[in-house]
Structures are given as C-alpha cells and as structure tokens.
C-alpha atoms as a PDB file:
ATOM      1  CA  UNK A   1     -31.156  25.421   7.566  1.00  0.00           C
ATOM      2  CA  UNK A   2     -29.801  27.301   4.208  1.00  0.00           C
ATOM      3  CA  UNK A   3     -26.509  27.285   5.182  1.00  0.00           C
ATOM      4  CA  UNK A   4     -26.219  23.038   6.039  1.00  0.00           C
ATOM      5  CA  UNK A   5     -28.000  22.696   2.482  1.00  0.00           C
ATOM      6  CA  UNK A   6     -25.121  24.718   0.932  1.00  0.00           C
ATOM      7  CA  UNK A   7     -22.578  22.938   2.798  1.00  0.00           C
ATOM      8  CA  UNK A   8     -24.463  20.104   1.709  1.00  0.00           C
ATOM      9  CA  UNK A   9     -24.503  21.221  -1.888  1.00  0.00           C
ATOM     10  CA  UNK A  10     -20.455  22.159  -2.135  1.00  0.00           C
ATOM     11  CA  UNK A  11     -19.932  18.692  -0.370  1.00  0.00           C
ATOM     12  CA  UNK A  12     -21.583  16.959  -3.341  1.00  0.00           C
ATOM     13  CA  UNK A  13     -19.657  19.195  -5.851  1.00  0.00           C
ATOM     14  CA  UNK A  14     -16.183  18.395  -4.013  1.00  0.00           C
ATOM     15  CA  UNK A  15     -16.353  15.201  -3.202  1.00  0.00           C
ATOM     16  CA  UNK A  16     -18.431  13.400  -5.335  1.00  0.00           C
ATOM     17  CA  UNK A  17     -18.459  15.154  -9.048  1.00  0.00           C
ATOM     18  CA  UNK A  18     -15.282  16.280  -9.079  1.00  0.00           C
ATOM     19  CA  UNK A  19     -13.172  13.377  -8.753  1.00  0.00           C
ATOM     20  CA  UNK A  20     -15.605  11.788 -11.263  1.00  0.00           C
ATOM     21  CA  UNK A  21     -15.170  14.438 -13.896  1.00  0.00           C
ATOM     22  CA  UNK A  22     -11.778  14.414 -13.361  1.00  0.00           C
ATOM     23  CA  UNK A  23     -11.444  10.508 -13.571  1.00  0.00           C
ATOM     24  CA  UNK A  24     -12.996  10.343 -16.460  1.00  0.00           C
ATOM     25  CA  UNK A  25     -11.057  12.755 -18.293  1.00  0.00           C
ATOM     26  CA  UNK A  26      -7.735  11.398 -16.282  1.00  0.00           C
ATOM     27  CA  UNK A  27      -9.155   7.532 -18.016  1.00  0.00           C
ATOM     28  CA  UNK A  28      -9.234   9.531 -21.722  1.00  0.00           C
ATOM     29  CA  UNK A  29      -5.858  10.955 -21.205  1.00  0.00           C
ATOM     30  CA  UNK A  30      -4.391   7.757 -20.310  1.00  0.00           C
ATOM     31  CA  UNK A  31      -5.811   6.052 -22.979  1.00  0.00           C
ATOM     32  CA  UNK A  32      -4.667   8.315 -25.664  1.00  0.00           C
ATOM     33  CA  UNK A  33      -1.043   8.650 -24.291  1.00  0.00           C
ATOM     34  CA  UNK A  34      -0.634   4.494 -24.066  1.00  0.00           C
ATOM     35  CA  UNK A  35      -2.102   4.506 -27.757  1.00  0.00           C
ATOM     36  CA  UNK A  36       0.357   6.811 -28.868  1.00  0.00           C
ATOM     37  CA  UNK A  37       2.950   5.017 -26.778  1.00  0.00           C
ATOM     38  CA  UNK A  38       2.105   1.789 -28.682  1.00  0.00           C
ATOM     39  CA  UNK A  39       0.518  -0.052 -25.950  1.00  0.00           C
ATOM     40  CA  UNK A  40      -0.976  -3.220 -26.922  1.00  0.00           C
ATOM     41  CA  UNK A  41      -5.032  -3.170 -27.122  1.00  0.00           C
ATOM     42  CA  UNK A  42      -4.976  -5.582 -23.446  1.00  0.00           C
ATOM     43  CA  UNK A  43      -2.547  -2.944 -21.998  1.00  0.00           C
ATOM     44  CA  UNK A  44      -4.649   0.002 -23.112  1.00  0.00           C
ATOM     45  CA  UNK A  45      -7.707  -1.580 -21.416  1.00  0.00           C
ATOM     46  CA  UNK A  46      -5.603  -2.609 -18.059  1.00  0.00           C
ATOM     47  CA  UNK A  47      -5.379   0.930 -17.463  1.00  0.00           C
ATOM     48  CA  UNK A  48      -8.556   1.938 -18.179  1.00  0.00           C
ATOM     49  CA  UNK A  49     -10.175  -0.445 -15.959  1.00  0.00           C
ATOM     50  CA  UNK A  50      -7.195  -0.076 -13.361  1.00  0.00           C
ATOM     51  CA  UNK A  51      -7.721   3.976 -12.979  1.00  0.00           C
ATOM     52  CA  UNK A  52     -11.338   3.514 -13.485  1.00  0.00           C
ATOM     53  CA  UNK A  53     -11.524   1.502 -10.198  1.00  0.00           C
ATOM     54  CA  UNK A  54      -9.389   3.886  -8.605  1.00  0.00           C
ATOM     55  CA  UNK A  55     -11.723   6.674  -9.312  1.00  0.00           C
ATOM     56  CA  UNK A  56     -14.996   5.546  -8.912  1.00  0.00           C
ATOM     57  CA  UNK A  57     -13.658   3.764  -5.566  1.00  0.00           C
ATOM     58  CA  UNK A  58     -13.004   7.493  -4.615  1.00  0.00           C
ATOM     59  CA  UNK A  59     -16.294   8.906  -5.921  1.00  0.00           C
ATOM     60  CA  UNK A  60     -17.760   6.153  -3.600  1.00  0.00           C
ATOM     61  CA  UNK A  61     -15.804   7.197  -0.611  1.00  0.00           C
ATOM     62  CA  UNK A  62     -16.406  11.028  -1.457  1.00  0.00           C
ATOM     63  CA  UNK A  63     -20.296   9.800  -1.300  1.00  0.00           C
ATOM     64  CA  UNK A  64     -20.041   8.471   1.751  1.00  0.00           C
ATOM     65  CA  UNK A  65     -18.330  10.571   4.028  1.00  0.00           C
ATOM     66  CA  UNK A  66     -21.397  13.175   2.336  1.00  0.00           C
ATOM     67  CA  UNK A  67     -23.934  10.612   3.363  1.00  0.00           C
ATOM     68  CA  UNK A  68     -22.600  10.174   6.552  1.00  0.00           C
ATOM     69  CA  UNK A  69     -21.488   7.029   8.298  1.00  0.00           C
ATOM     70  CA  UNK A  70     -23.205   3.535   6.789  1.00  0.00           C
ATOM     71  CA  UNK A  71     -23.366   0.893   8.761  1.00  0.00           C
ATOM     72  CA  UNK A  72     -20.663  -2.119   8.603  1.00  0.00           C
ATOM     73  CA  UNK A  73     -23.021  -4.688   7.073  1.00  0.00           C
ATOM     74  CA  UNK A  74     -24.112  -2.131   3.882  1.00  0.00           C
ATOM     75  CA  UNK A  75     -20.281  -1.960   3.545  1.00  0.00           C
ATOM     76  CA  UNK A  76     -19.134  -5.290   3.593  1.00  0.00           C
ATOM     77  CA  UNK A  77     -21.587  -5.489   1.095  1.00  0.00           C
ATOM     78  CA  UNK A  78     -21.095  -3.270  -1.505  1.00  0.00           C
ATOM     79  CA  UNK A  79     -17.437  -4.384  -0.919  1.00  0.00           C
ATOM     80  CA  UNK A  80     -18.155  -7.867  -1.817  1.00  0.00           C
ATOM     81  CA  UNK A  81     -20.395  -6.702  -5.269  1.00  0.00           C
ATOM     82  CA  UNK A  82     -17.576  -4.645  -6.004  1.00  0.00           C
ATOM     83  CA  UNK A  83     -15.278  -7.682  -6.014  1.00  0.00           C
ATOM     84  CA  UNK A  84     -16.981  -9.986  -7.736  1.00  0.00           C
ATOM     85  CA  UNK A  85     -17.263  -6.925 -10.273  1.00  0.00           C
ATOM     86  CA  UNK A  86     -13.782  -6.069 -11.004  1.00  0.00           C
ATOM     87  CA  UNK A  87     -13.227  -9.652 -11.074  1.00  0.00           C
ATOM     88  CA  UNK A  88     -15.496 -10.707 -13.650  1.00  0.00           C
ATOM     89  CA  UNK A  89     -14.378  -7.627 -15.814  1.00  0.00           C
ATOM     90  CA  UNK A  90     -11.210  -8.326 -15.183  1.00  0.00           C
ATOM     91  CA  UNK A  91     -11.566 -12.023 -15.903  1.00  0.00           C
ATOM     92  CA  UNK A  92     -10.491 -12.587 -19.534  1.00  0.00           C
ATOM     93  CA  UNK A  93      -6.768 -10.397 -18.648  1.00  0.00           C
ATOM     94  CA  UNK A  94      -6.334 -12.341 -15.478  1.00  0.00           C
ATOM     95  CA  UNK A  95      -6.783 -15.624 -17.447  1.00  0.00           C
ATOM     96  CA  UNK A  96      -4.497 -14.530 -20.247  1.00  0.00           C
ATOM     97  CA  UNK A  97      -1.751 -13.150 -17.400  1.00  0.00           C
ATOM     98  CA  UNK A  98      -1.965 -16.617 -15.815  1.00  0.00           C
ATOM     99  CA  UNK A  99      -1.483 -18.726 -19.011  1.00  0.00           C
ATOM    100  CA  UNK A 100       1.375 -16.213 -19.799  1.00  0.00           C
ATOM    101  CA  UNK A 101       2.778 -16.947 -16.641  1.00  0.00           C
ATOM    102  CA  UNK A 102       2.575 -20.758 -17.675  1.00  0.00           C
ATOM    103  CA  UNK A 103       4.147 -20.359 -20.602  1.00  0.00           C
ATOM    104  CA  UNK A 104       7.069 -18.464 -19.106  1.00  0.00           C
ATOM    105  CA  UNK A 105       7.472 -20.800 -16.364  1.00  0.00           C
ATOM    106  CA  UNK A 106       7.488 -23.788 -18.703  1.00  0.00           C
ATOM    107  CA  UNK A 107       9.739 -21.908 -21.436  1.00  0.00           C
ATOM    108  CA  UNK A 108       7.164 -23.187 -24.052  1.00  0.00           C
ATOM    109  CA  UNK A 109       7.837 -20.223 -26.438  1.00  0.00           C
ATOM    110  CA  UNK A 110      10.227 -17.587 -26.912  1.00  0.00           C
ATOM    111  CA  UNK A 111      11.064 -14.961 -29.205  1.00  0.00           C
ATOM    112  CA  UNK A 112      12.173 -16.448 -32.677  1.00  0.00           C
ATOM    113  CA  UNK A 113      10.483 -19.756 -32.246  1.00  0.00           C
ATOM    114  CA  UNK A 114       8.237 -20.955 -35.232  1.00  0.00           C
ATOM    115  CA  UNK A 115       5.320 -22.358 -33.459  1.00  0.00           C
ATOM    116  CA  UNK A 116       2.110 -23.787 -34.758  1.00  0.00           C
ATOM    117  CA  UNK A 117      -0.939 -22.675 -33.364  1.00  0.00           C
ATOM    118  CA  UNK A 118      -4.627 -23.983 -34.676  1.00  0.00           C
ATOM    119  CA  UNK A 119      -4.355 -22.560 -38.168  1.00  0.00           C
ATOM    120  CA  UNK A 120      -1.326 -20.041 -37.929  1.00  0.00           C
ATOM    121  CA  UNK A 121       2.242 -20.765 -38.296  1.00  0.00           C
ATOM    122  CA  UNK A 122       5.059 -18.444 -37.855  1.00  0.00           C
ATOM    123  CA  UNK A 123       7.648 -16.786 -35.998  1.00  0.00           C
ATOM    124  CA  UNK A 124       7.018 -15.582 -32.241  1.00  0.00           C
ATOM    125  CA  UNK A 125       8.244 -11.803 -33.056  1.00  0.00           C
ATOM    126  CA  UNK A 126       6.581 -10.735 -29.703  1.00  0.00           C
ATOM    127  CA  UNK A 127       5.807 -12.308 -25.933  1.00  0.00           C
ATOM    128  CA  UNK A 128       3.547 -10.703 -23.728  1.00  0.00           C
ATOM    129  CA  UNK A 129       2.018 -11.565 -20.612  1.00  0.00           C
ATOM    130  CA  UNK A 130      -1.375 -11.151 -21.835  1.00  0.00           C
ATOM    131  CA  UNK A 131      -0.692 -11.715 -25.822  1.00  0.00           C
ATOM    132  CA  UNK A 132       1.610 -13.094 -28.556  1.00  0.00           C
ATOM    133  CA  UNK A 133       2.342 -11.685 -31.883  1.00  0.00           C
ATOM    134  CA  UNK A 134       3.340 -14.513 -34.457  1.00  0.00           C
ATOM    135  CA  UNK A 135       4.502 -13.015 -38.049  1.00  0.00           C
ATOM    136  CA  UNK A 136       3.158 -15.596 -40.635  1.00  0.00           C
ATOM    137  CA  UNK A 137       5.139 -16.435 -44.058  1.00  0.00           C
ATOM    138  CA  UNK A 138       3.011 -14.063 -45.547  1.00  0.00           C
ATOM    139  CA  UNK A 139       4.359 -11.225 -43.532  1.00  0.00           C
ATOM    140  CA  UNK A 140       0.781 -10.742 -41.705  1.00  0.00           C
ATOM    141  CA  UNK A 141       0.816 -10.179 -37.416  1.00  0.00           C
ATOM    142  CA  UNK A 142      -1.432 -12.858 -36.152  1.00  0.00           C
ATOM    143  CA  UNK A 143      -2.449 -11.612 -32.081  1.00  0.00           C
ATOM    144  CA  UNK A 144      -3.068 -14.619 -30.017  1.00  0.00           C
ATOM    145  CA  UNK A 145      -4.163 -14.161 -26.704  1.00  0.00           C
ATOM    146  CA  UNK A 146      -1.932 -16.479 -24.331  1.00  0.00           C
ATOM    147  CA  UNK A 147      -4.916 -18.104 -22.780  1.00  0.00           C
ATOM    148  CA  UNK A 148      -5.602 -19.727 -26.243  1.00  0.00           C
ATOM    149  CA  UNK A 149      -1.952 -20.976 -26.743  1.00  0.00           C
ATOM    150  CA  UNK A 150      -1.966 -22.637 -23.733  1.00  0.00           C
ATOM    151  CA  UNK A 151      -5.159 -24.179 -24.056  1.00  0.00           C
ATOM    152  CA  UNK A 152      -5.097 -25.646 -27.829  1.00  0.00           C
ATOM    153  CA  UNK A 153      -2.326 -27.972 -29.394  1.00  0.00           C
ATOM    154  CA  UNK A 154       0.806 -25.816 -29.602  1.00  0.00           C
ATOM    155  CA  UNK A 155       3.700 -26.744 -31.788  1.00  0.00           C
ATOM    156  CA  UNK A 156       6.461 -25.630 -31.519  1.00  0.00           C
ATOM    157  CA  UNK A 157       9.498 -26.403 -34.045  1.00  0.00           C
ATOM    158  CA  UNK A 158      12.628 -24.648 -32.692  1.00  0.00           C
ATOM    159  CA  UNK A 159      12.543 -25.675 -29.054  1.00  0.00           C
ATOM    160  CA  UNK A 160      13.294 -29.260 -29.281  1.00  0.00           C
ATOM    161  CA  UNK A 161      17.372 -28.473 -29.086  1.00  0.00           C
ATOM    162  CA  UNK A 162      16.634 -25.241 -26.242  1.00  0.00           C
ATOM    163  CA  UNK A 163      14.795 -28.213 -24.169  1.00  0.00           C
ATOM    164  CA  UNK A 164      16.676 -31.180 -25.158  1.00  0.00           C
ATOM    165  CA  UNK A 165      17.124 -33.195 -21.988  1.00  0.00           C
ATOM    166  CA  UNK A 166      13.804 -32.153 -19.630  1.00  0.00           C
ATOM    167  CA  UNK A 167      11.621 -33.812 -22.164  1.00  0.00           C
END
C-alpha cells in the first residue's frame, strides 16, 4: 500500500507540478526576451497565452494519465470549455488579425501613407497584423489596433494615385 502511494506521490511531482513550474517560468522567460526584443505589447501577450495553453494543456494531460483513464464524455467536455476559453481570451487578437488581414487584402494602408483616423492624423510608420503605429505632426506614436481602423471612417490621403483605376 506505501509503495503505490509513493508512486502515486512522484507521479504527481513529475507529471503534474513540474511541467507547471516549469511553464510558468518558461511564460516569464519568454516574456522578458520578446520585451527586450522589442515585441509589440499584442505580440508579447500572443506568446504568453500561446505557451500558456501549451503548458497547462500538458499539466492537464500529466493529470490525467495520474488519475487514470476518464471517460470520453468528461473529455469531450472539458475539451469543448477549453475552446470556448482560449477563444474568448483570444478574441480581441483574433479580431485585430482578421481586420489586419482586411486591410492587407484591400491595400487600404501602407507604410508612408498619411491616413486619418477618428481624431489622429499622420504617417503610417508601422503595419502590423494586429496594430498600426501612425507618427502624428507632433512627432507623438499613436497605436491603433487594426480592428478599430477598419471599423471607423478611415482616410486615407496618399492612396488615391497607388489605387487609381479599382475605385
């Protein structure tokens, strides 16, 4: 009986709190070195939520292979909550990704453009999937996320000769 307890024990320890101390630190260390790499905030928090899935997905498996076997309907749902999870927290980046997608396909903005955005004007000085960086008059970085360019009246001043003819 002591010895299956131990087993038991060194099971949890393995395959349960180990991969989740290490996935948090791995999450910290990832988060630093894309800071320091001058990731944008939305690419900094991509990761983080992209290796935190990975790990707790294998704290989960390292949990149930201690548990023993669950049955198929317990796991198709806790699959299903787990979905809907990482897609609701995962929601707002999707929705920017799309509506950069849109405004690639569409060649609404580029680089150098002077667009006019709600109450910002200036030059598009960066194009991201998620976000775009306009430089005002002023010299100040404006961050817009590309879900709000592409749902608010966009101007934009310098494309009228790059799209002269589809219009």
């Amino acid at each position: 009986m002591a010895l299956s307890i131990d087993v038991w024990v060194l099971d949890i320890v393995l395959l349960v709190l180990v991969p989740a101390v290490v996935g948090i630190l791995l999450t910290r260390w990832i988060r630093e070195r894309a800071k320091r790499a001058g990731s944008s905030p939305a690419q900094v928090r991509g990761l983080e939520i992209l290796v935190t899935v990975i790990w707790v997905a294998l704290v989960l498996i390292g949990t149930s292979v201690t548990l023993g076997p669950i049955s198929l309907l317990s796991t198709i749902t806790f699959s299903a909550v787990t979905g809907i999870a990482v897609t609701l927290a995962l929601q707002t980046t999707l929705q920017n990704f799309v509506s950069g997608v849109i405004l690639l396909q569409h060649r609404a903005i580029r680089i150098g453009d002077v667009i006019q955005f709600g109450g910002v004007k200036g030059e598009v000085v960066s194009f991201g999937l998620v976000t775009t960086v306009v430089k005002q008059e002023d010299g100040t970085l404006v961050f817009v996320s590309n879900s709000n360019l592409l749902g608010g009246p966009l101007v934009n001043y310098t494309a009228a000769k790059r799209l002269e003819g589809e219009y």
